[in-house]
PDB file of N, CA and C in Angstrom:
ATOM      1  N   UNK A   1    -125.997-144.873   7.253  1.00  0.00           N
ATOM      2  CA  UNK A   1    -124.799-144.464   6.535  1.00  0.00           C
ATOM      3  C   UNK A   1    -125.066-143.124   5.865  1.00  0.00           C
ATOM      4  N   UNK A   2    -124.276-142.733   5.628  1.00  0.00           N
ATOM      5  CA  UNK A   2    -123.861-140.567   5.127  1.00  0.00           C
ATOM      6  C   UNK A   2    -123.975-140.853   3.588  1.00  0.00           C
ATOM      7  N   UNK A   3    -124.517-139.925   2.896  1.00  0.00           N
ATOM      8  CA  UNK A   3    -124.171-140.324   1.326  1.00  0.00           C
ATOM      9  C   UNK A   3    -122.807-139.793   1.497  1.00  0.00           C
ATOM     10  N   UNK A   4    -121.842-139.686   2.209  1.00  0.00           N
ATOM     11  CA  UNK A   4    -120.377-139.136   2.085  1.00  0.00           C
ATOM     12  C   UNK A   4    -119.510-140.163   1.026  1.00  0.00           C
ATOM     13  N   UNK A   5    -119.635-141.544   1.201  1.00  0.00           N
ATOM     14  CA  UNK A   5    -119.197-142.332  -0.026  1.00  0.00           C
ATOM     15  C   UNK A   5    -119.855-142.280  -1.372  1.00  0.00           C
ATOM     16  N   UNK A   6    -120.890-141.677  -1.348  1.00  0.00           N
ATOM     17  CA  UNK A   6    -121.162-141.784  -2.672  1.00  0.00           C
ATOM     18  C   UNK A   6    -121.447-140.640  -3.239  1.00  0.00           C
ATOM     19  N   UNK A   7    -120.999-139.363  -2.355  1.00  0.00           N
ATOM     20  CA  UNK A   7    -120.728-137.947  -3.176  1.00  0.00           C
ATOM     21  C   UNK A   7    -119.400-138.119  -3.551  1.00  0.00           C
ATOM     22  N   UNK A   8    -118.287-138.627  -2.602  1.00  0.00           N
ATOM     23  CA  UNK A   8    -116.750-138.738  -3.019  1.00  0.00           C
ATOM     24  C   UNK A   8    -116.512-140.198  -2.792  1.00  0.00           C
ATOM     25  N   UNK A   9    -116.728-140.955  -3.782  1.00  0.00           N
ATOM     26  CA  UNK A   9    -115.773-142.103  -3.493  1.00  0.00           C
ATOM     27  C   UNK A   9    -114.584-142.408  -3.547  1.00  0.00           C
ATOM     28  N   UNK A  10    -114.101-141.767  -3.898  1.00  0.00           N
ATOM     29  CA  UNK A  10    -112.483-141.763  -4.751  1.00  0.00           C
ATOM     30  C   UNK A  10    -112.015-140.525  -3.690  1.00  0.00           C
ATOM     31  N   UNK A  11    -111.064-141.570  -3.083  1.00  0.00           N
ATOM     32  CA  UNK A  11    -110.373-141.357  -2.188  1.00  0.00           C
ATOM     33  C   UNK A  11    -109.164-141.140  -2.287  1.00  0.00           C
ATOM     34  N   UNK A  12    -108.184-141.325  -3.491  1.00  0.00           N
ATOM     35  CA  UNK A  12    -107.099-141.144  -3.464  1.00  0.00           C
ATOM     36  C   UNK A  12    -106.362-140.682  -4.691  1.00  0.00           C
ATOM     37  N   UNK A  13    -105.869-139.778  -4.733  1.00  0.00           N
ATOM     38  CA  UNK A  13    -104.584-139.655  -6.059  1.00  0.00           C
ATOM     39  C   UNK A  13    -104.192-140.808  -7.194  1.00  0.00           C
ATOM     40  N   UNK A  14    -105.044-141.138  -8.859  1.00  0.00           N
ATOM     41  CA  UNK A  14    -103.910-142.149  -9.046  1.00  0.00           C
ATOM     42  C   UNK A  14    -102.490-142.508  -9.399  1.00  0.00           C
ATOM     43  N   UNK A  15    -101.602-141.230  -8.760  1.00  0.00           N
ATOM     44  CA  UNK A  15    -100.662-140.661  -8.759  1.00  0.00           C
ATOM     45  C   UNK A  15     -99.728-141.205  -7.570  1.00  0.00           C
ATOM     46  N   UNK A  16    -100.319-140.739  -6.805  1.00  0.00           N
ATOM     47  CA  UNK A  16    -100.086-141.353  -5.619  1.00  0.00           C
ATOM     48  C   UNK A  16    -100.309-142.951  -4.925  1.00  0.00           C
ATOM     49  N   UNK A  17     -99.509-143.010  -4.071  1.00  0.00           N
ATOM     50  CA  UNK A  17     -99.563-144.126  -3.217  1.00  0.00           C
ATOM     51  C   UNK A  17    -101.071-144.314  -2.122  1.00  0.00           C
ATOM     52  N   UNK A  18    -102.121-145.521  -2.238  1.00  0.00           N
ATOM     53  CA  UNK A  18    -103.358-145.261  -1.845  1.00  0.00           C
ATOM     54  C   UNK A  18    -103.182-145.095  -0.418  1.00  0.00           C
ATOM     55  N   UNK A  19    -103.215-143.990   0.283  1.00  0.00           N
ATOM     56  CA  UNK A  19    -103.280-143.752   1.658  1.00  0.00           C
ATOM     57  C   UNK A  19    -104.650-144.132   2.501  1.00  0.00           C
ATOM     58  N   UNK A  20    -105.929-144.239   1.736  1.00  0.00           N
ATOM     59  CA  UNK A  20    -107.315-144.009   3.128  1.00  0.00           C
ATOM     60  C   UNK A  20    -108.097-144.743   1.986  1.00  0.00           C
ATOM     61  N   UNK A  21    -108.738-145.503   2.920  1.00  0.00           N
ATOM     62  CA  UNK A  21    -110.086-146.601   2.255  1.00  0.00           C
ATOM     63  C   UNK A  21    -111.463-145.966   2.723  1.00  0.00           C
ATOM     64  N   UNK A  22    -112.230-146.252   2.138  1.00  0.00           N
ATOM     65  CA  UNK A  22    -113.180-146.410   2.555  1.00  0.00           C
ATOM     66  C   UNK A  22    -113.777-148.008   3.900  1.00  0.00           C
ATOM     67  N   UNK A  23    -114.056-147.758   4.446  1.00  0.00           N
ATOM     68  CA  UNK A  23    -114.448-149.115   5.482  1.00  0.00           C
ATOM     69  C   UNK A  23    -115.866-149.973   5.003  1.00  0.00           C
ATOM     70  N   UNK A  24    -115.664-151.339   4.972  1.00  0.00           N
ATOM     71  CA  UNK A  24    -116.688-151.846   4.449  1.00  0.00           C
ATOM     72  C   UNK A  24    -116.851-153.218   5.672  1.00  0.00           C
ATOM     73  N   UNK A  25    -118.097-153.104   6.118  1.00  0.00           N
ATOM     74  CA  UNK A  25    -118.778-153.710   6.860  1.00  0.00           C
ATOM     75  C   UNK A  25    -118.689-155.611   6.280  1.00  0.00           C
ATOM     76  N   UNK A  26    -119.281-156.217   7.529  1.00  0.00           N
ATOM     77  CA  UNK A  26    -119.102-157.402   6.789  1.00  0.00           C
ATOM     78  C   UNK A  26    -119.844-157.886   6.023  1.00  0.00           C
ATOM     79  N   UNK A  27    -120.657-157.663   5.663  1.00  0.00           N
ATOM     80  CA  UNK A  27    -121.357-157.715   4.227  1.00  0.00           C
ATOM     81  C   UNK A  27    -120.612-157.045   2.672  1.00  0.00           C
ATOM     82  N   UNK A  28    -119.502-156.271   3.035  1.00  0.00           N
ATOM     83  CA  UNK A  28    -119.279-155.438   1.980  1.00  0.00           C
ATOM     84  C   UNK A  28    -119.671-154.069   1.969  1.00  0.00           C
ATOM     85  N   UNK A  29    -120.425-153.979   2.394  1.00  0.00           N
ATOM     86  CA  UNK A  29    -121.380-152.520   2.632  1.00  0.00           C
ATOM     87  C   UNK A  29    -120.229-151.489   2.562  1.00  0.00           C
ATOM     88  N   UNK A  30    -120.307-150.127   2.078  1.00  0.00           N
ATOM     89  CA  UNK A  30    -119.559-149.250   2.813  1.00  0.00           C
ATOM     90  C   UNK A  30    -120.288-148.147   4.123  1.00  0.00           C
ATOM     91  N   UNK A  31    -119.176-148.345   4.667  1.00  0.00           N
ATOM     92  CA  UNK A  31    -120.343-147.555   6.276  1.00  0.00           C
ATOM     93  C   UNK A  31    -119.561-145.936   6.007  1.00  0.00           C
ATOM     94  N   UNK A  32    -119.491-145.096   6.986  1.00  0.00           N
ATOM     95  CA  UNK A  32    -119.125-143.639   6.487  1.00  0.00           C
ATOM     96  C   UNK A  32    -117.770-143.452   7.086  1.00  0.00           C
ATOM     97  N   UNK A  33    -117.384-144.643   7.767  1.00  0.00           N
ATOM     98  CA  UNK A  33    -115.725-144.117   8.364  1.00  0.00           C
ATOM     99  C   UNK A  33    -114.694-144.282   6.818  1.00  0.00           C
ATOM    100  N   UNK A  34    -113.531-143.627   7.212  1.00  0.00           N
ATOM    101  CA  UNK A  34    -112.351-143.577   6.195  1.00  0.00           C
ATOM    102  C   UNK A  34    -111.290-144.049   7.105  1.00  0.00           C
ATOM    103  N   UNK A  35    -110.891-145.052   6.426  1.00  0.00           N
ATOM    104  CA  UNK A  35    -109.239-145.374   7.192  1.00  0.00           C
ATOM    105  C   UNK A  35    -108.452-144.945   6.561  1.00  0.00           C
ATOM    106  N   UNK A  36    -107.103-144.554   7.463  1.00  0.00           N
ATOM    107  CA  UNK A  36    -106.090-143.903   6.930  1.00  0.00           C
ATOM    108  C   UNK A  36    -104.639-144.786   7.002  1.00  0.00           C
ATOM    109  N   UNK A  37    -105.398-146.305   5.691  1.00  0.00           N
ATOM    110  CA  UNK A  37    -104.360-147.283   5.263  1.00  0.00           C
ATOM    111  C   UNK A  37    -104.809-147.439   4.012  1.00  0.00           C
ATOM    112  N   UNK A  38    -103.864-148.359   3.127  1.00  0.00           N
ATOM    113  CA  UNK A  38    -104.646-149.222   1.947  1.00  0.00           C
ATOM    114  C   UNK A  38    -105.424-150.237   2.506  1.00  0.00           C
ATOM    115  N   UNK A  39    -106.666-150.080   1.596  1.00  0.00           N
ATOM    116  CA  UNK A  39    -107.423-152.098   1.588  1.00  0.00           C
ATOM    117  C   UNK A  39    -106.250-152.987   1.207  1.00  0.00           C
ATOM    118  N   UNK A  40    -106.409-153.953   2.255  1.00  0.00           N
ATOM    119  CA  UNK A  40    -105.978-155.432   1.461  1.00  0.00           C
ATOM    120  C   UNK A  40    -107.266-155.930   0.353  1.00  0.00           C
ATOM    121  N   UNK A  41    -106.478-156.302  -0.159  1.00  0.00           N
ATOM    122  CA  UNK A  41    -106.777-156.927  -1.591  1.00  0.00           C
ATOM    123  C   UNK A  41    -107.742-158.253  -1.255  1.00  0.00           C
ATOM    124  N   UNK A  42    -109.118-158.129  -1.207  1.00  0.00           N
ATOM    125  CA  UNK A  42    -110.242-159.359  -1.119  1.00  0.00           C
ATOM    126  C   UNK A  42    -111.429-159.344  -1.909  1.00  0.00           C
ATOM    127  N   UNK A  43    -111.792-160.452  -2.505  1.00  0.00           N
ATOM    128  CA  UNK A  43    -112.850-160.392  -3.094  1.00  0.00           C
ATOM    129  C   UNK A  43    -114.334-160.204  -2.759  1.00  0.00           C
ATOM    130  N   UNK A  44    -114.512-158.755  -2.295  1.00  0.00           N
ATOM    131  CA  UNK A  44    -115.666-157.837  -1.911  1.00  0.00           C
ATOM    132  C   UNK A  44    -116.527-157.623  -3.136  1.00  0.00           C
ATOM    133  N   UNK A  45    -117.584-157.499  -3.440  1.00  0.00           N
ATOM    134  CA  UNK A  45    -118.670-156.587  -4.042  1.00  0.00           C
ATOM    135  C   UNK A  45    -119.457-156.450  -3.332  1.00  0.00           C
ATOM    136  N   UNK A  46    -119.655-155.270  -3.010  1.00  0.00           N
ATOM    137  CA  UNK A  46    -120.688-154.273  -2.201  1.00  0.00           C
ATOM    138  C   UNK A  46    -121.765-154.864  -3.228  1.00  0.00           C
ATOM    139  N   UNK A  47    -122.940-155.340  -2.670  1.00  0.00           N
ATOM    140  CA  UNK A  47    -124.420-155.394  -3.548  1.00  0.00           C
ATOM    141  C   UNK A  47    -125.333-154.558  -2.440  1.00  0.00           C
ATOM    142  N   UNK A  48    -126.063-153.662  -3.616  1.00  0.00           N
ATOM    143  CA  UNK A  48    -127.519-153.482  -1.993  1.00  0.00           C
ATOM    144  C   UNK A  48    -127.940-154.677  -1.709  1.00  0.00           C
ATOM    145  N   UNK A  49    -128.269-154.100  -0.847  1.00  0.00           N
ATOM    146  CA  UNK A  49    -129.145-155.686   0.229  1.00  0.00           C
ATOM    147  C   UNK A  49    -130.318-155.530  -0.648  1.00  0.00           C
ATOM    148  N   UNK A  50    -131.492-156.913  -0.648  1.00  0.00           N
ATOM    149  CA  UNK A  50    -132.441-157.234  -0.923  1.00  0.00           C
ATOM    150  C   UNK A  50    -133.849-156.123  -0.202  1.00  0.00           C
ATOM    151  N   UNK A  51    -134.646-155.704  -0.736  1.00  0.00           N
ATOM    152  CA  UNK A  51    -135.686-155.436   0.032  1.00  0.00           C
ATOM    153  C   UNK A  51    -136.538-156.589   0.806  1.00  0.00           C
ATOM    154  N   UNK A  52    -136.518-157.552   0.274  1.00  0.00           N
ATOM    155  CA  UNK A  52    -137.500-158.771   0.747  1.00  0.00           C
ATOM    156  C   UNK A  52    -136.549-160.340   0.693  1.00  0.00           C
ATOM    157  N   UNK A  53    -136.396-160.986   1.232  1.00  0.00           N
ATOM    158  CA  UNK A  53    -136.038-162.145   1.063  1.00  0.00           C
ATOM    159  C   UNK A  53    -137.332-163.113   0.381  1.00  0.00           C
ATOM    160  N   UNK A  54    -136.656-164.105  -0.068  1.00  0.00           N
ATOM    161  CA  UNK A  54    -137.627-164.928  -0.828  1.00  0.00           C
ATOM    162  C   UNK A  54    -137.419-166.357   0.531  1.00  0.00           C
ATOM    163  N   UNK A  55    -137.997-167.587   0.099  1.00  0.00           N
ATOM    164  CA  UNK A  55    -137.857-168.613   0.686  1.00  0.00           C
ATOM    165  C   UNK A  55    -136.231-169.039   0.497  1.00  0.00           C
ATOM    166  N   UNK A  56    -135.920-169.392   1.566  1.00  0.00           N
ATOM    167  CA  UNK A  56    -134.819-169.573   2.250  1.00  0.00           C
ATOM    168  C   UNK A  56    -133.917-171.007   1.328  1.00  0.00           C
ATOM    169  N   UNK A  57    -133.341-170.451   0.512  1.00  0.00           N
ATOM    170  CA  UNK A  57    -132.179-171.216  -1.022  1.00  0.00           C
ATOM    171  C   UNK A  57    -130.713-171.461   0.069  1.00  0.00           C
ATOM    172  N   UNK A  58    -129.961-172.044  -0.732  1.00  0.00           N
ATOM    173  CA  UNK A  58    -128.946-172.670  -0.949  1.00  0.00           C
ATOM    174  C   UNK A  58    -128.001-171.368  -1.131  1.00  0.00           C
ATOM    175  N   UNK A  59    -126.803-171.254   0.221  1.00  0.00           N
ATOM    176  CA  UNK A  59    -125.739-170.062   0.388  1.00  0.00           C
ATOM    177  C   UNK A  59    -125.078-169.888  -1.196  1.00  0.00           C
ATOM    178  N   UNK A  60    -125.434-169.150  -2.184  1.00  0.00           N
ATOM    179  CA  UNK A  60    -124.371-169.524  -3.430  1.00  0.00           C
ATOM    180  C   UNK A  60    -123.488-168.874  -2.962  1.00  0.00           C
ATOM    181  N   UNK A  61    -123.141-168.233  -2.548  1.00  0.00           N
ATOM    182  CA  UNK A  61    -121.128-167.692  -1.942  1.00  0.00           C
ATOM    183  C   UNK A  61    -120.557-168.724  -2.018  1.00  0.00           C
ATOM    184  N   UNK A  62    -121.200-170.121  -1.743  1.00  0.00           N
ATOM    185  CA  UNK A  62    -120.118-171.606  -1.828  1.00  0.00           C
ATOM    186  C   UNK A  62    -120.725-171.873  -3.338  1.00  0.00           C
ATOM    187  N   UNK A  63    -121.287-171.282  -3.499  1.00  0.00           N
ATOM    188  CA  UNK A  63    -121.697-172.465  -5.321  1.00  0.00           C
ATOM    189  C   UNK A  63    -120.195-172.786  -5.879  1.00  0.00           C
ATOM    190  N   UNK A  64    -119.992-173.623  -6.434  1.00  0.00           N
ATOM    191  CA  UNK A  64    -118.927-174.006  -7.297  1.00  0.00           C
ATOM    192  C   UNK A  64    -119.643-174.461  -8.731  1.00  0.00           C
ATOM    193  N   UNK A  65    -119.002-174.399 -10.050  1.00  0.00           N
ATOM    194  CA  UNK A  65    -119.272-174.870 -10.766  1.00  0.00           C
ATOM    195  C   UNK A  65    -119.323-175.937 -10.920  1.00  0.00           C
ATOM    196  N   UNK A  66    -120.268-176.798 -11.528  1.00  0.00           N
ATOM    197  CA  UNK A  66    -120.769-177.999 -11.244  1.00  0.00           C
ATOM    198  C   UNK A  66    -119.684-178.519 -12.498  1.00  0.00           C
ATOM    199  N   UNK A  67    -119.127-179.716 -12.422  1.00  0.00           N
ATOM    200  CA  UNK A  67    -118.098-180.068 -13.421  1.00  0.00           C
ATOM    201  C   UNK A  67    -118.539-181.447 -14.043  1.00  0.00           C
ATOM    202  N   UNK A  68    -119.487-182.142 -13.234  1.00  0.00           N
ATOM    203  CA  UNK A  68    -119.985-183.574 -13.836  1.00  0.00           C
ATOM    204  C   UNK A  68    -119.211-184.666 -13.205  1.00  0.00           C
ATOM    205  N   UNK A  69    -118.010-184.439 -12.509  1.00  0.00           N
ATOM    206  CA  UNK A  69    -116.989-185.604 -12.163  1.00  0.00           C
ATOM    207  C   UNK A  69    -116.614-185.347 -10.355  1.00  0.00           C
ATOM    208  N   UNK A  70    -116.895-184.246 -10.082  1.00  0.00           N
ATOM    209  CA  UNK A  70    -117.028-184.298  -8.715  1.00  0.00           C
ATOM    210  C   UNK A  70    -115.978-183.402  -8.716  1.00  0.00           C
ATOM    211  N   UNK A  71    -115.013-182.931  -9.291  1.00  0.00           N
ATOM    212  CA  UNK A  71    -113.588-182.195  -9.654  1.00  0.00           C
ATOM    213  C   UNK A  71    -113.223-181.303  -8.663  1.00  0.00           C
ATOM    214  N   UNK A  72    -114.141-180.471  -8.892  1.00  0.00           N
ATOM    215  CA  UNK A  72    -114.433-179.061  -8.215  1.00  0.00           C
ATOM    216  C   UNK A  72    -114.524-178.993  -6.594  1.00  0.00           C
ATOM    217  N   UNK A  73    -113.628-178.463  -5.809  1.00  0.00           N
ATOM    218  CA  UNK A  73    -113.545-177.880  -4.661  1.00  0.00           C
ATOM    219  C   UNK A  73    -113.970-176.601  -3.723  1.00  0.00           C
ATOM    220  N   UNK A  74    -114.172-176.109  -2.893  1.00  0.00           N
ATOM    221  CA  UNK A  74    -113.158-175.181  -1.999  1.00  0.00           C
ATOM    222  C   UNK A  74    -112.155-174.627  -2.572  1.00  0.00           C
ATOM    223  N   UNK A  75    -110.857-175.912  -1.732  1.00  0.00           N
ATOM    224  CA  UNK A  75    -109.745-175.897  -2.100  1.00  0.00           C
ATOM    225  C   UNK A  75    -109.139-175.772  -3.039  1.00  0.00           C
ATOM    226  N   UNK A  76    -109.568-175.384  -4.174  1.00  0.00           N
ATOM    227  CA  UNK A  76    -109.204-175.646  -5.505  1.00  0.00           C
ATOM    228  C   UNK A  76    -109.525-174.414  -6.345  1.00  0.00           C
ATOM    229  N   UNK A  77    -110.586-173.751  -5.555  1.00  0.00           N
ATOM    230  CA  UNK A  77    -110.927-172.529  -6.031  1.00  0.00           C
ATOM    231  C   UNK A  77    -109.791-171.616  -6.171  1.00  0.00           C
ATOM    232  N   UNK A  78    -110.200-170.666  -7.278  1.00  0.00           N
ATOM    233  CA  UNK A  78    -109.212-169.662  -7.923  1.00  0.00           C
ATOM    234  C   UNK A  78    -109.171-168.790  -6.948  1.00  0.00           C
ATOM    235  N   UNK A  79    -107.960-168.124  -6.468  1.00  0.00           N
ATOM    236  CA  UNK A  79    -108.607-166.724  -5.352  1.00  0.00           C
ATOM    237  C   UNK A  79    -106.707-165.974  -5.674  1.00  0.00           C
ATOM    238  N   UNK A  80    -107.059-165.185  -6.119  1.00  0.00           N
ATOM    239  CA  UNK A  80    -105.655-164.483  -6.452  1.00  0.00           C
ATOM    240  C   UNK A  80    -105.673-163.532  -5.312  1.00  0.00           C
ATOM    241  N   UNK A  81    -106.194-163.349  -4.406  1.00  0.00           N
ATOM    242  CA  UNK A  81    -105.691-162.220  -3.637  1.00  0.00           C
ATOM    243  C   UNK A  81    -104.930-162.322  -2.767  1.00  0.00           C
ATOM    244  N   UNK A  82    -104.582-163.892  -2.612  1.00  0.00           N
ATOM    245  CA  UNK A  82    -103.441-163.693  -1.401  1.00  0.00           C
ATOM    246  C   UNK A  82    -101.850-163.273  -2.198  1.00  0.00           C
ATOM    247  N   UNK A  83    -101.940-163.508  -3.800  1.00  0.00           N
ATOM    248  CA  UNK A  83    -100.720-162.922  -4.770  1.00  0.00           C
ATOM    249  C   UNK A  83    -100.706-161.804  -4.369  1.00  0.00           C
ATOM    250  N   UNK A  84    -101.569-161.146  -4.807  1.00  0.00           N
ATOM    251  CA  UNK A  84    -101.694-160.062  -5.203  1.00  0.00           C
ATOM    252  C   UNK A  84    -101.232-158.983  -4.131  1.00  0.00           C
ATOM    253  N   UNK A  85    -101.955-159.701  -2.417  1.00  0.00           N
ATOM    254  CA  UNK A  85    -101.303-158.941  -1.530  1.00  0.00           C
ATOM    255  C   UNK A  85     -99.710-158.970  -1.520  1.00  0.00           C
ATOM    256  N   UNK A  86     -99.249-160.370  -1.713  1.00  0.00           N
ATOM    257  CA  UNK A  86     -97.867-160.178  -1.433  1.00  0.00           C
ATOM    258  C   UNK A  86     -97.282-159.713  -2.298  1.00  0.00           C
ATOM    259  N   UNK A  87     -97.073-159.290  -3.825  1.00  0.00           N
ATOM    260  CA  UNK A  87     -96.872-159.095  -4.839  1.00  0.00           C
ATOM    261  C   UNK A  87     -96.909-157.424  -3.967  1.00  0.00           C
ATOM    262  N   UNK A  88     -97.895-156.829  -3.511  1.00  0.00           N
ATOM    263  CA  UNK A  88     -97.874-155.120  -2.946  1.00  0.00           C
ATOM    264  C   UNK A  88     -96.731-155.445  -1.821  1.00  0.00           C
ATOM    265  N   UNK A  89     -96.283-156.123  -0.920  1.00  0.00           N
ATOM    266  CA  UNK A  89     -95.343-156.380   0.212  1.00  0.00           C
ATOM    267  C   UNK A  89     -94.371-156.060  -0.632  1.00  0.00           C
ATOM    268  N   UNK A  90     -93.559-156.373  -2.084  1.00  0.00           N
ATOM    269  CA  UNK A  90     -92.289-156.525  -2.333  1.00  0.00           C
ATOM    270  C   UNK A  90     -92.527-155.169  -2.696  1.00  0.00           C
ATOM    271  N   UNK A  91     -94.152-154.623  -3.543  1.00  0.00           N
ATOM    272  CA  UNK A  91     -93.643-153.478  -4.497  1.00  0.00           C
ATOM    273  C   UNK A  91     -93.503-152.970  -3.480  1.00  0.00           C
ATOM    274  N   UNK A  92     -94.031-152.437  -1.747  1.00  0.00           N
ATOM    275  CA  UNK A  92     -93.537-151.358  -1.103  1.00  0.00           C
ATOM    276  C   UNK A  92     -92.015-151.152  -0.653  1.00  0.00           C
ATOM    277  N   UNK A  93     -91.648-152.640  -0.757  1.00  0.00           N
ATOM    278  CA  UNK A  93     -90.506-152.588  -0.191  1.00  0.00           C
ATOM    279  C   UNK A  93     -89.129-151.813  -0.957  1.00  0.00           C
ATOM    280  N   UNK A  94     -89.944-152.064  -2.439  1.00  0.00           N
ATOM    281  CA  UNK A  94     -88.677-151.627  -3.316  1.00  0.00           C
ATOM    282  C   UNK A  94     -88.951-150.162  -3.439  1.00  0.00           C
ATOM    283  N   UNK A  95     -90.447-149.429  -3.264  1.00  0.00           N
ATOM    284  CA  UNK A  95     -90.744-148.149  -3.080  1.00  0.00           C
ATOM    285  C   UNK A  95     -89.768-147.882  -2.332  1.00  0.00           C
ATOM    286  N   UNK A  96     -89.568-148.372  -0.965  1.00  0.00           N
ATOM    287  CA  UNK A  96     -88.484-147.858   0.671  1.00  0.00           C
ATOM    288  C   UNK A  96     -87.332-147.714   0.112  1.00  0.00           C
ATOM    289  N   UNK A  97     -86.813-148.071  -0.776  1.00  0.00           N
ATOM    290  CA  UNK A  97     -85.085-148.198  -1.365  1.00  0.00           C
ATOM    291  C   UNK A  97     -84.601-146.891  -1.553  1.00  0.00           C
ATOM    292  N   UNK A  98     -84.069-146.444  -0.926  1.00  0.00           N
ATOM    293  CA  UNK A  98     -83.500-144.493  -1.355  1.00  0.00           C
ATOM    294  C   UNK A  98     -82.472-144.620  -1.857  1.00  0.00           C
ATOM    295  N   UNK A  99     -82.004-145.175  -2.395  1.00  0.00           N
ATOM    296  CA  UNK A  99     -80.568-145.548  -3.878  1.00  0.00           C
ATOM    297  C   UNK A  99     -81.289-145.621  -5.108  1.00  0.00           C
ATOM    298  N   UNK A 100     -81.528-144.765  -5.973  1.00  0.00           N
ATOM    299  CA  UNK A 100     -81.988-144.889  -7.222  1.00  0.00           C
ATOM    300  C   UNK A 100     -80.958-146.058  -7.837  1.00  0.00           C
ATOM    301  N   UNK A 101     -80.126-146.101  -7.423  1.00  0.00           N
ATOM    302  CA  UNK A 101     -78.455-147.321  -8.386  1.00  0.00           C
ATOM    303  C   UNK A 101     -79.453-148.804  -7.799  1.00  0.00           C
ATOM    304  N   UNK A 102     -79.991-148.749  -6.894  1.00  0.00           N
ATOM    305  CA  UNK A 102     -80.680-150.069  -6.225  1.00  0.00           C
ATOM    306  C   UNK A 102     -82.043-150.776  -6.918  1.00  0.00           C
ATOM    307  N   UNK A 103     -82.509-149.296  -7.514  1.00  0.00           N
ATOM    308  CA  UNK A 103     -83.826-149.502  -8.000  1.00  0.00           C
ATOM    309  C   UNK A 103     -84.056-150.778  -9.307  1.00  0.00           C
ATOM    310  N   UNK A 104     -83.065-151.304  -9.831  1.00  0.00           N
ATOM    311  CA  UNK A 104     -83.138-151.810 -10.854  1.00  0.00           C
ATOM    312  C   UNK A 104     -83.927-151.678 -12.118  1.00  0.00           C
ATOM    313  N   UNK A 105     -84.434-150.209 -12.009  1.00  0.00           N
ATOM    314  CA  UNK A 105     -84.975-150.206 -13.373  1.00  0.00           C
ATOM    315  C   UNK A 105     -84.291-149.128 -14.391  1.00  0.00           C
ATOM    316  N   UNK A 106     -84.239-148.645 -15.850  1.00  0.00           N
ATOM    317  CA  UNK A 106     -83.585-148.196 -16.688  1.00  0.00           C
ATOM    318  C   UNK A 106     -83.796-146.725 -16.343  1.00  0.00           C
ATOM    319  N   UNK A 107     -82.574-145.813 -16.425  1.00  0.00           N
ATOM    320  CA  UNK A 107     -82.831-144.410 -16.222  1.00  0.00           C
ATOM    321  C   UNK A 107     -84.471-143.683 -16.686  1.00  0.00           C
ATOM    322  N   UNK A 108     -84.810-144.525 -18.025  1.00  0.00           N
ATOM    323  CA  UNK A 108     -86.005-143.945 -18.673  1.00  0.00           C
ATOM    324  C   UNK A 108     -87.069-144.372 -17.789  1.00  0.00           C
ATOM    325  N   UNK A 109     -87.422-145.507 -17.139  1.00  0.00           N
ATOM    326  CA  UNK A 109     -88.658-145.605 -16.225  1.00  0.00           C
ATOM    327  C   UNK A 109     -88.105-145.147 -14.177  1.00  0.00           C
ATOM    328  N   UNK A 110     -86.748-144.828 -14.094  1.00  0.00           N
ATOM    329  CA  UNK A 110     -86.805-143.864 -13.125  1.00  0.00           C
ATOM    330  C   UNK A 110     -87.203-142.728 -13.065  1.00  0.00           C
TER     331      UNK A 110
END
């Protein structure tokens, strides 16, 4: 990988609408391509990789908090990003509206 992400990471205007991501491998990693979309919204953290592995533990990516009663799921887990994506579906849509009278918000935040 280019230090190109980590001389410029910041890729976009926060002015603007996010046009180009950075691309992140399946680990999270960022590799040196730029796409020219927004990220969907997922719960990524880029970590460096390990220099050495130790003896071979238990995947925590599944750890759940241990609750004492068995409670705790998967399924049950918190994960806001599938909101969050659709929550961006409506805001673009109301971005597309070319009738300011449509926009529903007060002359002062048009």
């Amino acid at each position: 990988m280019s230090d190109a992400f980590f001389a410029y990471p910041i890729l976009n205007s926060p002015y603007d609408y996010p046009a180009r991501h950075w691309e992140l491998d399946a680990d999270g990693q960022p590799t040196s391509k730029v796409v020219d979309s927004r990220r969907r919204s997922d719960l990524v953290t880029p970590v460096p990789k390990p220099k050495k592995r130790k003896a071979s533990r238990a995947d925590q990516s599944e750890l759940l908090l241990a609750d004492g009663d068995g409670l705790s799921s998967l399924s049950q887990e918190y994960n806001p990003t599938p909101i969050i994506n659709e929550i961006r579906g409506y805001v673009d849509q109301w971005r597309a509206l070319p009738n300011p009278n449509d926009w529903g918000v007060t002359p002062e935040t048009a």
